[in-house]
C-alpha atoms as a PDB file:
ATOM      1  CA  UNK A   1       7.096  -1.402 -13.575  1.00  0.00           C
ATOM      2  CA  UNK A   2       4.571   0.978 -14.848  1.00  0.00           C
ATOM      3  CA  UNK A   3       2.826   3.991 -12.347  1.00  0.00           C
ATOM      4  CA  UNK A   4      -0.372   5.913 -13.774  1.00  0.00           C
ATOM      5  CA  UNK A   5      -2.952   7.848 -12.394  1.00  0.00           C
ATOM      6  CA  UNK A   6      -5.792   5.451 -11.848  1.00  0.00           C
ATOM      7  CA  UNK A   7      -9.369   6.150 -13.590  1.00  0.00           C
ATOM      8  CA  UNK A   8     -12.866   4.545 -12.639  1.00  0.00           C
ATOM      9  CA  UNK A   9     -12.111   1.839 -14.804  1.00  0.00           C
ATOM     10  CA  UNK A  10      -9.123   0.994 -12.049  1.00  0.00           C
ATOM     11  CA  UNK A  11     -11.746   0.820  -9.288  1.00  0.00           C
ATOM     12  CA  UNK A  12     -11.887  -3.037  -9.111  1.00  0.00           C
ATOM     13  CA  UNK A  13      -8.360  -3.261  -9.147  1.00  0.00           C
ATOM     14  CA  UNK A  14      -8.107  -0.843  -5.876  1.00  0.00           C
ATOM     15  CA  UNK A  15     -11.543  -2.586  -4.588  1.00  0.00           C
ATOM     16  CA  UNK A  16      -9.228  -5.852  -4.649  1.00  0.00           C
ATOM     17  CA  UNK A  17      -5.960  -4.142  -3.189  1.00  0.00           C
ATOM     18  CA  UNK A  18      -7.932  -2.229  -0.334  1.00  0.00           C
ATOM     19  CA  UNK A  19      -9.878  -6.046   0.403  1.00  0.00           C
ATOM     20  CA  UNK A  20      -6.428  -7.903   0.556  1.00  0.00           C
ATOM     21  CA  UNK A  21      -4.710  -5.395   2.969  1.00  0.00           C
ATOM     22  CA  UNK A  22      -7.067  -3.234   4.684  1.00  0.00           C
ATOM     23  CA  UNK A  23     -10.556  -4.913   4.951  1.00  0.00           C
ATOM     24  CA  UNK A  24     -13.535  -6.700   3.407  1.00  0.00           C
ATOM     25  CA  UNK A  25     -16.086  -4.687   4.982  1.00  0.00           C
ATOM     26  CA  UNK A  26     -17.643  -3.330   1.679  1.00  0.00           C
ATOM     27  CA  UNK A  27     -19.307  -0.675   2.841  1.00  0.00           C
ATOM     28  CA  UNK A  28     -15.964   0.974   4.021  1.00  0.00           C
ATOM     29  CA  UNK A  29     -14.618   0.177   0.331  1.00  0.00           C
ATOM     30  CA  UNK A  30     -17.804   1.544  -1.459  1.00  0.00           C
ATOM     31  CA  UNK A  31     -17.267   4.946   0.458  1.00  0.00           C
ATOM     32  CA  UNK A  32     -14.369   5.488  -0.533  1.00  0.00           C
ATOM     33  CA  UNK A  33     -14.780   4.673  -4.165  1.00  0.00           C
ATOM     34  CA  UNK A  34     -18.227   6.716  -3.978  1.00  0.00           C
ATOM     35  CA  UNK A  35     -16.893   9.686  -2.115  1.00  0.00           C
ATOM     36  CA  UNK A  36     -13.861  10.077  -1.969  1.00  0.00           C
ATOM     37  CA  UNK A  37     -12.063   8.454  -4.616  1.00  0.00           C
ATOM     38  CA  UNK A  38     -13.142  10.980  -7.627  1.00  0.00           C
ATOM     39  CA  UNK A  39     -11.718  13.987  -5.566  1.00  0.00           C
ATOM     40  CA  UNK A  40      -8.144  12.579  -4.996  1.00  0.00           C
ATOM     41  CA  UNK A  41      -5.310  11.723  -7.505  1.00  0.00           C
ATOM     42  CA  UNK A  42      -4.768   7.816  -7.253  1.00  0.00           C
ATOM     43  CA  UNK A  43      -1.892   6.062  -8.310  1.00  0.00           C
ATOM     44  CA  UNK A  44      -1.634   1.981  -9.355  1.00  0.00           C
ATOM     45  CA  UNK A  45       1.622   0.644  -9.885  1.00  0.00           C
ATOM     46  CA  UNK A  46       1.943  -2.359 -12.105  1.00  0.00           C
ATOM     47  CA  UNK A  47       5.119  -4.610 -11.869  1.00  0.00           C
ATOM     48  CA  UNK A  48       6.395  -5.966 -14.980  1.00  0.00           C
ATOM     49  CA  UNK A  49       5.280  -9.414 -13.827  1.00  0.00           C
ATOM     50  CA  UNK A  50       2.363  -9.045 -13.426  1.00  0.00           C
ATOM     51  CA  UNK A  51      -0.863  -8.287 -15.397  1.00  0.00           C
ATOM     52  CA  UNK A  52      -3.075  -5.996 -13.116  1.00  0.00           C
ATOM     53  CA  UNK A  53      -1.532  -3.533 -10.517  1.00  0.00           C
ATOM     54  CA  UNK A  54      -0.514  -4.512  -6.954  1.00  0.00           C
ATOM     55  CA  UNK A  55       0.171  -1.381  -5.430  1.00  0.00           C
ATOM     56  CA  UNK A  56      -1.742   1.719  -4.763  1.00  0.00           C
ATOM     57  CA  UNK A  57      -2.076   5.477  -3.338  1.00  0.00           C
ATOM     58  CA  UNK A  58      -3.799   8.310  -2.658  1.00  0.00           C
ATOM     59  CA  UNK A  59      -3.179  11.662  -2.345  1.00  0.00           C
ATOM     60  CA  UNK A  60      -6.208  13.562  -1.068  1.00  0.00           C
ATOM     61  CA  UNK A  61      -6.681  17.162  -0.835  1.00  0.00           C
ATOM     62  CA  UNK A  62      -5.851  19.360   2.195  1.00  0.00           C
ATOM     63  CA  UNK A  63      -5.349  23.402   3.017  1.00  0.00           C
ATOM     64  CA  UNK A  64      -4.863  25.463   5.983  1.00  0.00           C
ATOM     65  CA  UNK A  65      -4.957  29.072   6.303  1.00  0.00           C
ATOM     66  CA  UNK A  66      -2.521  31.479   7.543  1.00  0.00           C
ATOM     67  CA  UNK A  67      -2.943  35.483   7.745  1.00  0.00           C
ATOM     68  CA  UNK A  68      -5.741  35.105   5.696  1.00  0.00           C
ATOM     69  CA  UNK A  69      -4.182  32.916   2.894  1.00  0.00           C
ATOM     70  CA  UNK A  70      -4.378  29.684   1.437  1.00  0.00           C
ATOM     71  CA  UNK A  71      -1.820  27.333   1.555  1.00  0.00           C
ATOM     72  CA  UNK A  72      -3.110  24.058  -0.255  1.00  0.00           C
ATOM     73  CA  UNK A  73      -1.678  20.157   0.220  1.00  0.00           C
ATOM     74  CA  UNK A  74      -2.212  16.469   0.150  1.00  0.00           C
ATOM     75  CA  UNK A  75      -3.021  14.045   2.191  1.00  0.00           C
ATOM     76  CA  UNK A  76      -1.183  10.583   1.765  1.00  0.00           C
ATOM     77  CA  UNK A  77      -3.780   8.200   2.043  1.00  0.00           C
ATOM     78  CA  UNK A  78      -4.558   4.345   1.686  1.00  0.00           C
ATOM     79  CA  UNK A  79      -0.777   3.097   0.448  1.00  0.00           C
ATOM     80  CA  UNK A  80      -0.958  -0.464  -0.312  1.00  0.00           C
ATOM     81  CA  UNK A  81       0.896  -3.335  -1.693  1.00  0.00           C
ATOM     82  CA  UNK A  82      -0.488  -6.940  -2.212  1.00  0.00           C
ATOM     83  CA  UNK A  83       1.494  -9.519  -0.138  1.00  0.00           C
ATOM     84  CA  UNK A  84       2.852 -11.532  -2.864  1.00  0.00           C
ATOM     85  CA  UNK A  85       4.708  -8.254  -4.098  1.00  0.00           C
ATOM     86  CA  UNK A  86       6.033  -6.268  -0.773  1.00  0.00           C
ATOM     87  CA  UNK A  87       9.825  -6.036  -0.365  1.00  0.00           C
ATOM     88  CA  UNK A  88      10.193  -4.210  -4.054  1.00  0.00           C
ATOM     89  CA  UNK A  89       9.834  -0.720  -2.604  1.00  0.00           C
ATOM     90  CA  UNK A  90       6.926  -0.390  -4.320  1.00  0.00           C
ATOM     91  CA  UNK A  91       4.965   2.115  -1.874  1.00  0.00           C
ATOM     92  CA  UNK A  92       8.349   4.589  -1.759  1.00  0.00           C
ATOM     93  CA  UNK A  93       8.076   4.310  -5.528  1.00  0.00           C
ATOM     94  CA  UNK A  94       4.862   6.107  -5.330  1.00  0.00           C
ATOM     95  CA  UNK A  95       5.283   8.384  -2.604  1.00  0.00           C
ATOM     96  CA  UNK A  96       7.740   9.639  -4.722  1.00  0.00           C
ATOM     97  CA  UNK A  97       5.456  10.213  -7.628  1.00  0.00           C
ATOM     98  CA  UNK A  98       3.230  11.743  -5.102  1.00  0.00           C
ATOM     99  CA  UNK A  99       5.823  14.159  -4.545  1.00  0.00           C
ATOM    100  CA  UNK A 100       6.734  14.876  -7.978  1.00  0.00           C
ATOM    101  CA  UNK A 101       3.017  15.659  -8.759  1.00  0.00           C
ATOM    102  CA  UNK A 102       2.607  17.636  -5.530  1.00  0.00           C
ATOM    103  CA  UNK A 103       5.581  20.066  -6.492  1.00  0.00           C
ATOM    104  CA  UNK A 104       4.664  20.293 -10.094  1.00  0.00           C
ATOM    105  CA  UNK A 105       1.597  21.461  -8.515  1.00  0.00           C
ATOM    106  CA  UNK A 106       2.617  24.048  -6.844  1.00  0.00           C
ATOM    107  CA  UNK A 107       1.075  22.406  -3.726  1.00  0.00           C
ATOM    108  CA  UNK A 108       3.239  23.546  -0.441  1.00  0.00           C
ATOM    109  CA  UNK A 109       3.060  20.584   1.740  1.00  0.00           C
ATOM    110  CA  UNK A 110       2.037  16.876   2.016  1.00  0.00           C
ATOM    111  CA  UNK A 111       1.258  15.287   5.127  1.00  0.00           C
ATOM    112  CA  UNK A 112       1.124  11.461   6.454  1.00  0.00           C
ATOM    113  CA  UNK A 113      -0.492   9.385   9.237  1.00  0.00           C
ATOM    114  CA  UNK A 114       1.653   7.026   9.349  1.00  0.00           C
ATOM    115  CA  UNK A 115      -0.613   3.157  10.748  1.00  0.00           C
ATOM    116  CA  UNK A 116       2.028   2.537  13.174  1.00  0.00           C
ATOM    117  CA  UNK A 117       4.645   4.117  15.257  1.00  0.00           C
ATOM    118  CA  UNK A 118       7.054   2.249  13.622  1.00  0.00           C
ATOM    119  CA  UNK A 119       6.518   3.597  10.497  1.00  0.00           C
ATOM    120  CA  UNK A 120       7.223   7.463  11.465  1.00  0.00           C
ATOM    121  CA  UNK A 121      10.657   6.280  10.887  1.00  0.00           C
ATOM    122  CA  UNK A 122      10.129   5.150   7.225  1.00  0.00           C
ATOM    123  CA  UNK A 123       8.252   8.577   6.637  1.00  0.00           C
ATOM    124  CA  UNK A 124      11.511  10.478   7.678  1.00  0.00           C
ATOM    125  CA  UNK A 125      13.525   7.861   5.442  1.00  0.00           C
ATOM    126  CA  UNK A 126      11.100  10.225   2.840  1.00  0.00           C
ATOM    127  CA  UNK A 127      12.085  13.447   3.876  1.00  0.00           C
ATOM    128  CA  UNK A 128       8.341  14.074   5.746  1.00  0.00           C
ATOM    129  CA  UNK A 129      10.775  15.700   8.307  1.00  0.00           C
ATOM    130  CA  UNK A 130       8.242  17.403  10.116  1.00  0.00           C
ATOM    131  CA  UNK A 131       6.356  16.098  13.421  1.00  0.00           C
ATOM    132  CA  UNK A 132       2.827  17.144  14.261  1.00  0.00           C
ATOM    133  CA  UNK A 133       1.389  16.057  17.548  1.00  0.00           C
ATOM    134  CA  UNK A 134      -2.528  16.101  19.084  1.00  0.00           C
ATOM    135  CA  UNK A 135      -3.469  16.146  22.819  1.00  0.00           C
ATOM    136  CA  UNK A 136      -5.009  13.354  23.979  1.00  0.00           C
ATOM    137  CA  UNK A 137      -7.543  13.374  26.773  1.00  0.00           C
ATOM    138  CA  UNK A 138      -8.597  10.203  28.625  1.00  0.00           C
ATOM    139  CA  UNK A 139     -12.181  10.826  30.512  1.00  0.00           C
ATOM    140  CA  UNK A 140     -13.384   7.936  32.711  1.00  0.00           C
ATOM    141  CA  UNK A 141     -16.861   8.213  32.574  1.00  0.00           C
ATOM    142  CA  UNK A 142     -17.590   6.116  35.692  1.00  0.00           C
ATOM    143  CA  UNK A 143     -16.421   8.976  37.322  1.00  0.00           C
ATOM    144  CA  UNK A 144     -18.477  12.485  37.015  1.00  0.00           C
ATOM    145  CA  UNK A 145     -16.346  15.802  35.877  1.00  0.00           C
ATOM    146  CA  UNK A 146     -16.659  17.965  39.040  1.00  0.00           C
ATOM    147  CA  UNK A 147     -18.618  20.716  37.863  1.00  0.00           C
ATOM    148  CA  UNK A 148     -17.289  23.165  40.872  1.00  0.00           C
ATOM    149  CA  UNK A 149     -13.512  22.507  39.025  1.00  0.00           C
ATOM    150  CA  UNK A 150     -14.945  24.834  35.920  1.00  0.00           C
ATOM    151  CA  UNK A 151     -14.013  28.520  36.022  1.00  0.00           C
ATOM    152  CA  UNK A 152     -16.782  30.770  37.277  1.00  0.00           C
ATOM    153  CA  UNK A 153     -16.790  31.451  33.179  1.00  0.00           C
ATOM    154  CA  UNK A 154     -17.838  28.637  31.813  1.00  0.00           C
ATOM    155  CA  UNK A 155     -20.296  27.595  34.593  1.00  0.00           C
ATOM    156  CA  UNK A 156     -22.216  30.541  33.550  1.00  0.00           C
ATOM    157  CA  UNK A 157     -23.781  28.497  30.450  1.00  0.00           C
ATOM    158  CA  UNK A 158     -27.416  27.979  30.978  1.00  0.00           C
ATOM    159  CA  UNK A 159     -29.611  24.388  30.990  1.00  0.00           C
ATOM    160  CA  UNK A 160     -28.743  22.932  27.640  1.00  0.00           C
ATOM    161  CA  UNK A 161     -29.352  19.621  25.365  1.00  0.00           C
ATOM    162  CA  UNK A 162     -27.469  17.909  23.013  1.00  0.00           C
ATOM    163  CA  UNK A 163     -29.052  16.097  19.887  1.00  0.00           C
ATOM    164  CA  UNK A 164     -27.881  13.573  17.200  1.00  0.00           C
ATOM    165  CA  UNK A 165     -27.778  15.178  13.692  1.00  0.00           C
ATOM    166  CA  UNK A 166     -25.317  12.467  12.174  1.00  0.00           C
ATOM    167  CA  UNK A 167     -25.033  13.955   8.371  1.00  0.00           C
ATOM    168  CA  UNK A 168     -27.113  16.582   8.660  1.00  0.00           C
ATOM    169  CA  UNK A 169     -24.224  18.440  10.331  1.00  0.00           C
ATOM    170  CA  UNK A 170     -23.169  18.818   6.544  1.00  0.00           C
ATOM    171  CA  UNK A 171     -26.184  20.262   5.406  1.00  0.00           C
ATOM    172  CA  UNK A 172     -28.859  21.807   8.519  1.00  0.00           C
ATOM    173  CA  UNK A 173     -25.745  23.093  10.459  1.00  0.00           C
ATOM    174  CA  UNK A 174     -22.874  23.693   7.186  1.00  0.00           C
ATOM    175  CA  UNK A 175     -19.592  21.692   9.168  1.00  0.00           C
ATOM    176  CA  UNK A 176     -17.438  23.313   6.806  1.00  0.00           C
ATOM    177  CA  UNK A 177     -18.115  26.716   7.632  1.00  0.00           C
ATOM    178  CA  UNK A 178     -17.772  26.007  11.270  1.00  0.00           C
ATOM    179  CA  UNK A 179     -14.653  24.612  10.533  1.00  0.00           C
ATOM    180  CA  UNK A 180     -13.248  27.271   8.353  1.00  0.00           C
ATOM    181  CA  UNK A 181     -14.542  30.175  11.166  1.00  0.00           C
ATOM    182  CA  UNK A 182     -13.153  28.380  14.191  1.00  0.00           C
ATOM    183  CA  UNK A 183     -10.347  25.927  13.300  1.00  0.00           C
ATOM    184  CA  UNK A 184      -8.472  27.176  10.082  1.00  0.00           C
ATOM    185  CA  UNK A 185      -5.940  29.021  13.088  1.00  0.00           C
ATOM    186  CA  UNK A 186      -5.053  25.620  14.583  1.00  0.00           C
ATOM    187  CA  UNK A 187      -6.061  22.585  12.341  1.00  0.00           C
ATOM    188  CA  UNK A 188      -5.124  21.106   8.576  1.00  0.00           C
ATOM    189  CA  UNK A 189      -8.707  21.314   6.849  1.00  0.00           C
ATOM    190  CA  UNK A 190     -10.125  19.032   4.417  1.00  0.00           C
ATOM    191  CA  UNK A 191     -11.967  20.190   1.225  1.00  0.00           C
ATOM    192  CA  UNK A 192     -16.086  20.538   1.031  1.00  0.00           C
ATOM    193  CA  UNK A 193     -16.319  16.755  -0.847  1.00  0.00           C
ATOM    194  CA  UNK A 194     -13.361  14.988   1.875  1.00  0.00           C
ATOM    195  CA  UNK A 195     -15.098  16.355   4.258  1.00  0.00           C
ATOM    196  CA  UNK A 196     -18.420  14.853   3.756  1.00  0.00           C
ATOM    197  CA  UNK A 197     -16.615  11.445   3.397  1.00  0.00           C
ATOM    198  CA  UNK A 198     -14.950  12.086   6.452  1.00  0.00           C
ATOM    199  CA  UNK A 199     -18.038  11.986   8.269  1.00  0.00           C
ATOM    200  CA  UNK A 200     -19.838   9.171   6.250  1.00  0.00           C
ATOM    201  CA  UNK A 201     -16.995   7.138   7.111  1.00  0.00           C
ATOM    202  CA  UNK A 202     -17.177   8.195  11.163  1.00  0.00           C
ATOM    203  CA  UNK A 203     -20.688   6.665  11.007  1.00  0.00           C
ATOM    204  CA  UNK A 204     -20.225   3.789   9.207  1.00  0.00           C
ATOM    205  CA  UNK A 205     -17.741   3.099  12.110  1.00  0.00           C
ATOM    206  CA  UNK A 206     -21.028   3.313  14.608  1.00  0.00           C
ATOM    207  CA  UNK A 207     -20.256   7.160  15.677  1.00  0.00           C
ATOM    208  CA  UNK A 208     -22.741   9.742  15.147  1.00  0.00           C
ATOM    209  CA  UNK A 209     -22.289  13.293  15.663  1.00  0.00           C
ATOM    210  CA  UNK A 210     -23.927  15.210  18.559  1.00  0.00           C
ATOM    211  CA  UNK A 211     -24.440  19.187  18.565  1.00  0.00           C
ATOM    212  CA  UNK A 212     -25.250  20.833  21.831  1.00  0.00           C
ATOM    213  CA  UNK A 213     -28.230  22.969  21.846  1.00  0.00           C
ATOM    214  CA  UNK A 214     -30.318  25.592  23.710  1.00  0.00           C
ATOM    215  CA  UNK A 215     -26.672  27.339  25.213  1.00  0.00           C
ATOM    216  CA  UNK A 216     -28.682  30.785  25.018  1.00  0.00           C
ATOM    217  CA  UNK A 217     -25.317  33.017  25.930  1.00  0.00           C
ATOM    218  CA  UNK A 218     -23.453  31.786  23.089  1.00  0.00           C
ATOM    219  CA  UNK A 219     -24.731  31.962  19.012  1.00  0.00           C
ATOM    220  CA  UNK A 220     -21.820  28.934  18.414  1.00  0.00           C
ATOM    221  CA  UNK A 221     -22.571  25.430  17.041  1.00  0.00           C
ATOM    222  CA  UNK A 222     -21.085  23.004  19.696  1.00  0.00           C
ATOM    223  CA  UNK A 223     -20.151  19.865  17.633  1.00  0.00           C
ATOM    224  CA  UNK A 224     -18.702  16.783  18.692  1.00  0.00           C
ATOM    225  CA  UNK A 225     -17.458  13.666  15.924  1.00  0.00           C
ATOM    226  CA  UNK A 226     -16.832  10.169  17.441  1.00  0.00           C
ATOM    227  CA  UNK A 227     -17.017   6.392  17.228  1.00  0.00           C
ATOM    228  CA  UNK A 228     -16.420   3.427  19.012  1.00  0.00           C
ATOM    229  CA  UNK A 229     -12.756   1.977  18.743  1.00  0.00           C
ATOM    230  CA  UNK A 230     -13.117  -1.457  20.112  1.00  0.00           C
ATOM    231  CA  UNK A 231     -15.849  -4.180  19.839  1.00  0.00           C
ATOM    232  CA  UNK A 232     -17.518  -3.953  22.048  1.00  0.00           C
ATOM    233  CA  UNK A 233     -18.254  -0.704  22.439  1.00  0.00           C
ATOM    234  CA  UNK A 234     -16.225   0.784  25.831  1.00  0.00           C
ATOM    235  CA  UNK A 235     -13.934   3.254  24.221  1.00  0.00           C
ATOM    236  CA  UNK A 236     -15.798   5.926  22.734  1.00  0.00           C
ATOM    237  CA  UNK A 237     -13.056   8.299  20.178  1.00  0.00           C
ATOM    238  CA  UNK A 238     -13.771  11.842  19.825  1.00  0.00           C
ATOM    239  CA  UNK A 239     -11.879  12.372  16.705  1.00  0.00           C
ATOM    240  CA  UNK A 240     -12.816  16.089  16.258  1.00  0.00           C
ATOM    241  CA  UNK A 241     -14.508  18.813  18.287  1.00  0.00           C
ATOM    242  CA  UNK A 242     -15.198  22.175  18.548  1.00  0.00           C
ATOM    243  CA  UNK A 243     -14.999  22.061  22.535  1.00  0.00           C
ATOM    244  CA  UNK A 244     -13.433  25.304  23.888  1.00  0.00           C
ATOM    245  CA  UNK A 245     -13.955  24.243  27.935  1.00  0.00           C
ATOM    246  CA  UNK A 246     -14.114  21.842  30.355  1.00  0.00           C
ATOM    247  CA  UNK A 247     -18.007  22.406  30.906  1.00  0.00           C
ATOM    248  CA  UNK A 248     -18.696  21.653  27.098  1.00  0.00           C
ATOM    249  CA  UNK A 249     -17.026  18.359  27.375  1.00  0.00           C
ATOM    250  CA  UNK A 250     -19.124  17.965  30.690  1.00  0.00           C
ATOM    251  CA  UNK A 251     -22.385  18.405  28.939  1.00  0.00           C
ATOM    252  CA  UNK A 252     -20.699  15.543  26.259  1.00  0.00           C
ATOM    253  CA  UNK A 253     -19.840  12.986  28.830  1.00  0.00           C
ATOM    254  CA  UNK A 254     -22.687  13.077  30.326  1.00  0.00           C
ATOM    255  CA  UNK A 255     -24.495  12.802  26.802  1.00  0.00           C
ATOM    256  CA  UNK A 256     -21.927   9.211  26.134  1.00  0.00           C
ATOM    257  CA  UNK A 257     -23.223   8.051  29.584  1.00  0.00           C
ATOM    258  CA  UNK A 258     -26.686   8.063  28.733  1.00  0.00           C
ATOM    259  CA  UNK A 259     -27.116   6.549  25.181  1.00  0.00           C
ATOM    260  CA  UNK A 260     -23.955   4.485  25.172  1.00  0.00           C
ATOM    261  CA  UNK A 261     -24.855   2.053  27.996  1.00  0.00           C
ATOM    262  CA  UNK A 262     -21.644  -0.046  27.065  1.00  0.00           C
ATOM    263  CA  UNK A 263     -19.109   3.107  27.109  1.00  0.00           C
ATOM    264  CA  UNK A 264     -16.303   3.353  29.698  1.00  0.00           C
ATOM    265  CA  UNK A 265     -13.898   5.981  28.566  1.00  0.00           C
ATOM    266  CA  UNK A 266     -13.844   8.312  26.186  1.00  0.00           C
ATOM    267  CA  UNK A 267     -10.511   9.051  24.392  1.00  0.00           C
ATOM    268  CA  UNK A 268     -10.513  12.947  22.738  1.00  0.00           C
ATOM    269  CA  UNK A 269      -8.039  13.644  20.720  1.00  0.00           C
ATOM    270  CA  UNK A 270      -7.336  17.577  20.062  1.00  0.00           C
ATOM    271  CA  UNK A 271      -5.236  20.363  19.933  1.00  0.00           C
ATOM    272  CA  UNK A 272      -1.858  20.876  21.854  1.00  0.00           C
ATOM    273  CA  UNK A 273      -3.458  22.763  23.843  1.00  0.00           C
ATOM    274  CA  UNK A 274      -5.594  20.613  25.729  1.00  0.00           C
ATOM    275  CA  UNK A 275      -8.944  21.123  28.090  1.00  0.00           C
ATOM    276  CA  UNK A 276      -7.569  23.320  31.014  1.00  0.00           C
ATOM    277  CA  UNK A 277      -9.313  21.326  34.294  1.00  0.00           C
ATOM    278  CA  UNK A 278      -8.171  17.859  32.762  1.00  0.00           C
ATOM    279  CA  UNK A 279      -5.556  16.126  32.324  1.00  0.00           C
ATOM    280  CA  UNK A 280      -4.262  15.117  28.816  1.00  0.00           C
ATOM    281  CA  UNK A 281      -0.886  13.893  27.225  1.00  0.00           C
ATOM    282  CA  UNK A 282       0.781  14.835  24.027  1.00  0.00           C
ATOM    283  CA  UNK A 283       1.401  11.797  21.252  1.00  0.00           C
ATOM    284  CA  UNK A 284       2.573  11.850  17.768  1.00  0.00           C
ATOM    285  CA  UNK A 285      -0.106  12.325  14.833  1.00  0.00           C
ATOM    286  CA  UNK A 286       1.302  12.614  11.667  1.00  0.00           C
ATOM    287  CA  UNK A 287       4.566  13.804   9.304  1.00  0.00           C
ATOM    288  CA  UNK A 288       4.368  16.815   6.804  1.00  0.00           C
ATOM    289  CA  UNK A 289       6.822  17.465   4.091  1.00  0.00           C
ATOM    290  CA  UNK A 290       7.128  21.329   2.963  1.00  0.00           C
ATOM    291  CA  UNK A 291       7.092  21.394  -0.474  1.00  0.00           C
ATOM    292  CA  UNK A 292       8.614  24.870  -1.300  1.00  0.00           C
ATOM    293  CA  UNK A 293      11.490  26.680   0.299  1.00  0.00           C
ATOM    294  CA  UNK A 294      11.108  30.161   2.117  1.00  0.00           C
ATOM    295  CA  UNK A 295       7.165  29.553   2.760  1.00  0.00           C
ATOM    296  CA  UNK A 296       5.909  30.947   6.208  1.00  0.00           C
ATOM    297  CA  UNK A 297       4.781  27.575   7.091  1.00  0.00           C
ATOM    298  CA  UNK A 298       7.128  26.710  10.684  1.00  0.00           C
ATOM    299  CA  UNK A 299       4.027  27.034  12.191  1.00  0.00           C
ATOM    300  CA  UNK A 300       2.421  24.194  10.626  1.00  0.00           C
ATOM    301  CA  UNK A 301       4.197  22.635  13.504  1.00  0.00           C
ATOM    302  CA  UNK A 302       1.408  23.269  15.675  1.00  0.00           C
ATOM    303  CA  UNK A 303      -1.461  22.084  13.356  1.00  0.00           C
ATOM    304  CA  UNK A 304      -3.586  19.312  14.474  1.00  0.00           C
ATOM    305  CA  UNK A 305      -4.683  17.126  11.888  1.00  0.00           C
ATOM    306  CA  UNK A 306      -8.602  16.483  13.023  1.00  0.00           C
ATOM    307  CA  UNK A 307     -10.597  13.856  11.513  1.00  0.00           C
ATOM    308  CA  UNK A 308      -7.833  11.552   9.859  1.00  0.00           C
ATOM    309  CA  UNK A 309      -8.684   9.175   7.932  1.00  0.00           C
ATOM    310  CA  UNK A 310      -7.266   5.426   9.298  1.00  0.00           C
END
């Protein structure tokens, strides 16, 4: 079998791999090969039976900061096999060129969602020995968040509004700025480019993001990311937010409950720490692998990976 980094002339290849195991909606496909594809390192395997390649993977760029540095990794992204070809250990083949490249690199982790819980144990097969784990808060929206239950503190926020700014959250309000300023203490970050496809890919699942506006005691940008999970349109996912109390994800809720007339709950997934006033439970997220010995990274541990991409 042959693995190489794949170029643009490998996109139909991967256009045909991603169709055959993940989906034929081509706008999801086209993002990726737009957006994000160009920014990551891409491997194809070919088997020596075969004339094009039937496996694939990406590694996409990640960092977090700690004490003011930079510790830079990859995200594990999109691993694929065609169906005809699975059973050859094809995808551990290139997870472990992954890993070669990220340690040549210098790179000092790599982290994996894995699809399925029964895959976490394949990942540890693969030395990602590492669990991270998210908060998960389940809001029934037929029932109202008791205002009265917020601390004196955060029901001192004035009359406010929230508005849909979809992409422009890139540009009008600068995400990645936000991001870097309030989460780099708590979350794996994606770069500038991942980032925007991040987004463009929460939209083309129906989301949108909202902002909330006109919160005159406070100068911060209020952001929340989310889509619908199911078809018809009951479970609203908040898959990242800036949220720091129960009363912003008030003002939220009650946002979901009047322009998604078909919404039920709303699923947020977060921190560890939770939204003090409601109640949330802990699940696995993802597995990281450190990549070099001696690094101050245990508390990657804690890390929430926000905005995954699934």
């Amino acid at each position: 079998m042959t693995i190489r980094l794949a170029t643009i002339s490998d996109t139909l290849s991967i256009i045909k791999i991603w169709r055959e195991c993940f989906t034929e909606d081509t706008l999801f496909i086209e993002n990726f090969i737009s957006h994000c594809f160009p920014y990551t390192k891409t491997w194809i395997l070919t088997p020596s039976d075969s004339e094009t390649p039937v496996a694939v993977l990406s590694l996409l760029p990640s960092y977090t900061k700690y004490k003011n540095r930079i510790f830079n990794g990859g995200y594990v992204y999109g691993v694929a096999t065609m169906p005809d070809f699975r059973g050859r250990s094809y995808s551990g083949a290139l997870m472990e060129r992954a890993i070669q490249y990220s340690v040549e690199e210098e790179l000092h982790y790599i982290v994996v969602k894995p699809a399925t819980d029964s895959l976490f144990d394949l990942y540890k097969k693969q030395s990602f020995d590492t669990i991270i784990s998210k908060s998960i808060t389940q809001i029934d929206i037929s029932e109202q968040i008791d205002i009265n239950s917020c601390s004196h503190k955060e029901r001192e926020y004035p009359d406010c509004s929230l508005v849909s700014v979809g992409e422009k959250i890139i540009t009008d309000y600068n995400l990645y700025s936000i991001r870097e300023d309030e989460l780099s203490n708590s979350h794996l970050l994606w770069t500038k480019e991942i980032l925007t496809y991040t987004i463009k890919d929460a939209l083309l699942k129906g989301g949108d993001i909202v902002i909330i506006t006109n919160m005159k005691s406070t100068d911060r940008v209020i952001y929340f990311i989310y889509y619908p999970i199911d078809d018809l349109g009951e479970i609203i996912k908040v898959v990242e937010c800036n949220a720091k109390s129960t009363k912003e994800i008030y003002h939220f809720t009650n946002y979901i409950k009047s322009s998604c007339f078909s919404a039920k709950t709303i699923i947020i997934e977060g921190h560890l720490d939770g939204y003090t006033g409601l109640n949330f439970t802990i699940e696995r997220s993802a597995l990281i692998k450190r990549l070099k010995k001696g690094d101050p990274l245990k508390y990657l541990d804690n890390l929430h990976l926000a905005l995954p991409m699934e």
